[in-house]
Structure formats: C-alpha cells, structure tokens
C-alpha atoms as a PDB file:
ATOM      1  CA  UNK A   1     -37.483  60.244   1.523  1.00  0.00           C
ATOM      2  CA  UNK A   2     -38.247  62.009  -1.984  1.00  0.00           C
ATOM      3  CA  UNK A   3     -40.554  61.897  -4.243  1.00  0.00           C
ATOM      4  CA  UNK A   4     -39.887  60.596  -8.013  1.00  0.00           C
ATOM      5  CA  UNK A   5     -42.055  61.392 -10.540  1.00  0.00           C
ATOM      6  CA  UNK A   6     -41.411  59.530 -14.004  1.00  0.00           C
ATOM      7  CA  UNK A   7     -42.954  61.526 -17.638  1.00  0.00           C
ATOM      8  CA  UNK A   8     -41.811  60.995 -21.647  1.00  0.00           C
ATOM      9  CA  UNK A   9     -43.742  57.836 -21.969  1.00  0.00           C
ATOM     10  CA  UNK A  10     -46.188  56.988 -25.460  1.00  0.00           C
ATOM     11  CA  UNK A  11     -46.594  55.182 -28.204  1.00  0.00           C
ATOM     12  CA  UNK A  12     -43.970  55.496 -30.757  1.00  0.00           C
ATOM     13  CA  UNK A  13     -43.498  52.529 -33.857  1.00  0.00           C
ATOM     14  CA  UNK A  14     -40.988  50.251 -34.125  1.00  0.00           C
ATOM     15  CA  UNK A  15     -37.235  51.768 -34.221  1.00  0.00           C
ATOM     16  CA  UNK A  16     -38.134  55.129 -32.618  1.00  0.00           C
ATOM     17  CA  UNK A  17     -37.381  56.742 -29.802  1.00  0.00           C
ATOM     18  CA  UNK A  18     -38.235  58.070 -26.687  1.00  0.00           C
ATOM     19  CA  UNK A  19     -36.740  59.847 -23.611  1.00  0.00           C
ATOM     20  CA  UNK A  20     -38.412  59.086 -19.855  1.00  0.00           C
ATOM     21  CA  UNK A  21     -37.812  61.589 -17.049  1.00  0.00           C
ATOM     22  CA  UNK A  22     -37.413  60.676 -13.656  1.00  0.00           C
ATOM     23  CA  UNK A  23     -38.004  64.048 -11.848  1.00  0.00           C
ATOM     24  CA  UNK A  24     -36.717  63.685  -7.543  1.00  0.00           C
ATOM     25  CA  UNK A  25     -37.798  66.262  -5.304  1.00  0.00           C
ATOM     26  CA  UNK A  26     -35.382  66.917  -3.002  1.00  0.00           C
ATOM     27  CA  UNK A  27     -31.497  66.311  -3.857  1.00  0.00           C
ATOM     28  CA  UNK A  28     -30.770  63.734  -6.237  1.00  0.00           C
ATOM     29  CA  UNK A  29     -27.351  63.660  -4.043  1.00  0.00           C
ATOM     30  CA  UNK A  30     -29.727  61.596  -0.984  1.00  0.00           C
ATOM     31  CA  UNK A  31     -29.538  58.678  -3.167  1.00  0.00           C
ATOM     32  CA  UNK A  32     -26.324  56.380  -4.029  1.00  0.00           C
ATOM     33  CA  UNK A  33     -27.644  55.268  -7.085  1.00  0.00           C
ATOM     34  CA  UNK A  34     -31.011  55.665  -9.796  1.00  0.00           C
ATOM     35  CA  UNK A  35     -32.186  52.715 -11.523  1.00  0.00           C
ATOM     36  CA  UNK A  36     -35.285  52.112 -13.917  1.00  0.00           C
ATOM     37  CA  UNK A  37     -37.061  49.292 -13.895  1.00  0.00           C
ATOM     38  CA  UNK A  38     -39.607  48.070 -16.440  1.00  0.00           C
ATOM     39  CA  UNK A  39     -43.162  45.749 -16.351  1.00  0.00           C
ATOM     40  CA  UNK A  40     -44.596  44.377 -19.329  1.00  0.00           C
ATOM     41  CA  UNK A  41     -48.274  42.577 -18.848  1.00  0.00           C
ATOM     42  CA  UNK A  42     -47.742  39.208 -17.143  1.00  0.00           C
ATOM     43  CA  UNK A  43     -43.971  39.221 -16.084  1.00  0.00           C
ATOM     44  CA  UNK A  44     -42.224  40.432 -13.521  1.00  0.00           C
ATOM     45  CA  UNK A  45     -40.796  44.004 -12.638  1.00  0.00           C
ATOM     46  CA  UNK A  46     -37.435  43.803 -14.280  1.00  0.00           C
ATOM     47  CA  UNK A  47     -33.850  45.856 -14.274  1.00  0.00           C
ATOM     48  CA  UNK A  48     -33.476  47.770 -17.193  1.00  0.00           C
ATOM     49  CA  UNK A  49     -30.462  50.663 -16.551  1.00  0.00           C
ATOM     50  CA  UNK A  50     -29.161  52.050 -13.087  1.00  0.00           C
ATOM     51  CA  UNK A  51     -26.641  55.387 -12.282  1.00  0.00           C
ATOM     52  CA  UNK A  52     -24.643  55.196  -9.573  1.00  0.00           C
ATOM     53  CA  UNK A  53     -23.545  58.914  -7.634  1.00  0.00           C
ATOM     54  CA  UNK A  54     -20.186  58.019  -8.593  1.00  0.00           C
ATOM     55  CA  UNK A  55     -20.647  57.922 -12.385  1.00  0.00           C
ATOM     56  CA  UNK A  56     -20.780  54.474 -13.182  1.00  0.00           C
ATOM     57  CA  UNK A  57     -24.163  52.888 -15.390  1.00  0.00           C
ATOM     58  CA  UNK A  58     -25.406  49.681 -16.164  1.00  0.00           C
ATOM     59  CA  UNK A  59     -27.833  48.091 -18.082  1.00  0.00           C
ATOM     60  CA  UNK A  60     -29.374  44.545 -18.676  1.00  0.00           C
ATOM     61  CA  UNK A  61     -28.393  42.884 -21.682  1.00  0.00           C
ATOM     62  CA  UNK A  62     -31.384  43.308 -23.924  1.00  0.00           C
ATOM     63  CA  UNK A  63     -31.238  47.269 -24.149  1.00  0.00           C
ATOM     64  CA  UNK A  64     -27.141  47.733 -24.194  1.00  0.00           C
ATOM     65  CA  UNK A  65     -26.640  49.864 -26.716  1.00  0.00           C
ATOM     66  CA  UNK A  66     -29.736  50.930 -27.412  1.00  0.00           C
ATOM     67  CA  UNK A  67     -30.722  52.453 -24.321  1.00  0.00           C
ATOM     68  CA  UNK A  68     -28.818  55.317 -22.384  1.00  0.00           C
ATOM     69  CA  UNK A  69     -29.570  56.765 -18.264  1.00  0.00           C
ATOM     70  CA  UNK A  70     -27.847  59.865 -17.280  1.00  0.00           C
ATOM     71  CA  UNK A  71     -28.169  62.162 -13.944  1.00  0.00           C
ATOM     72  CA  UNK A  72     -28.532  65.784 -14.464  1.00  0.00           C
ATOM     73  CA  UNK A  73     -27.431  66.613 -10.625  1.00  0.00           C
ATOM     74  CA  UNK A  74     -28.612  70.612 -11.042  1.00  0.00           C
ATOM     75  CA  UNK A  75     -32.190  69.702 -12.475  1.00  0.00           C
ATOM     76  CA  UNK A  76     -32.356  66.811  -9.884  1.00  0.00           C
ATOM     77  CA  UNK A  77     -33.643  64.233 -12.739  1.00  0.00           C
ATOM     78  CA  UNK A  78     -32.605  60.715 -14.478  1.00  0.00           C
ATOM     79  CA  UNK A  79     -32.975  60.122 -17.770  1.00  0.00           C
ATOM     80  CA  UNK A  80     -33.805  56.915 -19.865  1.00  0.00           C
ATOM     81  CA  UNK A  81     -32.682  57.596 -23.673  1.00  0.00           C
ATOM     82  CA  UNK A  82     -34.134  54.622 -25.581  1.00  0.00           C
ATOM     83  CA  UNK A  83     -33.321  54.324 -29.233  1.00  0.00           C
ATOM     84  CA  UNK A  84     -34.353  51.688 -31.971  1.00  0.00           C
ATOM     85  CA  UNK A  85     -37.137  50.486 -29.827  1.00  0.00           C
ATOM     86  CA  UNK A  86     -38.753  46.906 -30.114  1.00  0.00           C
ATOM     87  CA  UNK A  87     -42.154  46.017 -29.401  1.00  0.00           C
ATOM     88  CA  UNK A  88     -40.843  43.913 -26.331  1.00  0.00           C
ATOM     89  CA  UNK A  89     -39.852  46.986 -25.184  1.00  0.00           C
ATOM     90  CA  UNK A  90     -43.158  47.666 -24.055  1.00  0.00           C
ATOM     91  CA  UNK A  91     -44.017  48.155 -20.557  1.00  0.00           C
ATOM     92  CA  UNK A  92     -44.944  50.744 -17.682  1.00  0.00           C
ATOM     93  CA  UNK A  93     -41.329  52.303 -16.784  1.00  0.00           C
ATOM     94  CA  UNK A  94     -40.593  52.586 -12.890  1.00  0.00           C
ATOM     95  CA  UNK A  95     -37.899  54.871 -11.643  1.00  0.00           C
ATOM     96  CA  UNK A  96     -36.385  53.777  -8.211  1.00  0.00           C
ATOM     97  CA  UNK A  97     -33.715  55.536  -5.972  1.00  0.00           C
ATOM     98  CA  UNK A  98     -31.836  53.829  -2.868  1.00  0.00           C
ATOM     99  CA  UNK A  99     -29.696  55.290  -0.357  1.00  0.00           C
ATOM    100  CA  UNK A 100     -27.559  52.420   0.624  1.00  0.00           C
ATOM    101  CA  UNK A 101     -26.466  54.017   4.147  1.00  0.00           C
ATOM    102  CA  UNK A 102     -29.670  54.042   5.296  1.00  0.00           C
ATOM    103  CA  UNK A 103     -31.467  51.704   3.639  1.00  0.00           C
ATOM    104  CA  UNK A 104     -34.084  53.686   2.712  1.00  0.00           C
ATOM    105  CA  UNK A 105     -35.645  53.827  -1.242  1.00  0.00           C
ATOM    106  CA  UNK A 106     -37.981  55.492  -3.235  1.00  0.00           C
ATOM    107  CA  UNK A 107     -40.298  54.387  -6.233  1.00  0.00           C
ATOM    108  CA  UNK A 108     -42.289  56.979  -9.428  1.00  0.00           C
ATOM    109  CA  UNK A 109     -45.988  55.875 -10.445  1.00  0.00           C
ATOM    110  CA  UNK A 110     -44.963  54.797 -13.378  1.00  0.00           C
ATOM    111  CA  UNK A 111     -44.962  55.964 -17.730  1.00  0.00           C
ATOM    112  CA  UNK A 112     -46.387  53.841 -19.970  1.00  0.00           C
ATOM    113  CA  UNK A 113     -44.265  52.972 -22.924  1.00  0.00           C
ATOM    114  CA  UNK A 114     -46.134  51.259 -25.755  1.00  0.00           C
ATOM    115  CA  UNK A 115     -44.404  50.508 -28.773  1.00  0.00           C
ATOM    116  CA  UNK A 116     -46.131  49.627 -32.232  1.00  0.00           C
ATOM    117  CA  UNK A 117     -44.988  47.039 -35.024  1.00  0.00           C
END
C-alpha cells in the first residue's frame, strides 16, 4: 500500500488552467493503473481521467480535450493538466491507484479546485 498525496488545486476564472499532482510514495510501478476522480457539492464521486502502466488514458466525456493525465514513472507522480476550465468543473479532486493482481487500492485527501465565472 502507498500513500498518494494530491497538490495544484485553487481558484482560477473561467478558461484557465491548472495542473493537480498526484505524488505516490513508493513505486508508481505497484499500481496497474492511476485514475482521478472528482466531487462537486451534492453529487457523487465521479471518473474524470485514468493511466494505465501500459500507456493507455481515458477520460469521461465532459473533459476530453480539455483535460490531459500523464505518469512521470522517475518522479513517481500523475498529473491532471486541465485547460479551458468551466465552472462545473469545480470540485475536490481525488487521486486513486489500484493494483488489479491483488486487489488492493489507494486514495489522496483530496485538492480543491474552485473555478470562478
């Protein structure tokens, strides 16, 4: 089990831009895949963008384009690039990590992102 620890959260106004950290202790290479999830106030936690180990990414249909994960394996972190950001992109940002051969999976606290109209 590792630890994640998620930073780069704010306030920033509508169209900016901001890039969350999801720091592992550990190896990033324990985990098969890296996903971040978002919560807004009143809704449920929700799949925004996962990396697999293999290279692969997806993302949910409302921030395609706009939003980009990456792995850097050497500085054991994740990424979340978010561009042109919407006010219903606000939310507190969870990083999660699963190893899929042992079932085992990790959650961060969680960043605040705000963002102003």
């Amino acid at each position: 089990q590792g630890q994640l620890v998620e930073s780069g959260g704010g306030l920033v106004q509508l169209g900016g831009s901001l890039r969350l950290s999801c720091s592992i202790s550990g190896s990033i290479s324990n985990y098969d895949f890296v996903s971040w999830y978002r919560q807004a106030p009143g809704k449920q936690r929700e799949l925004v963008a996962t990396v697999f180990s293999t290279g692969p990414s997806n993302y949910a249909d409302g921030v395609k384009h706009r939003f980009t994960i990456s792995g850097d394996i050497g500085m054991n972190t994740v990424y979340l690039q978010m561009n042109s950001l919407k006010p219903e992109d606000t939310a507190v940002y969870y990083c999660h990590a699963r190893n899929d051969r042992d079932g085992s999976s990790d959650w961060g606290q969680g960043t605040q992102v705000t963002v102003s109209s």
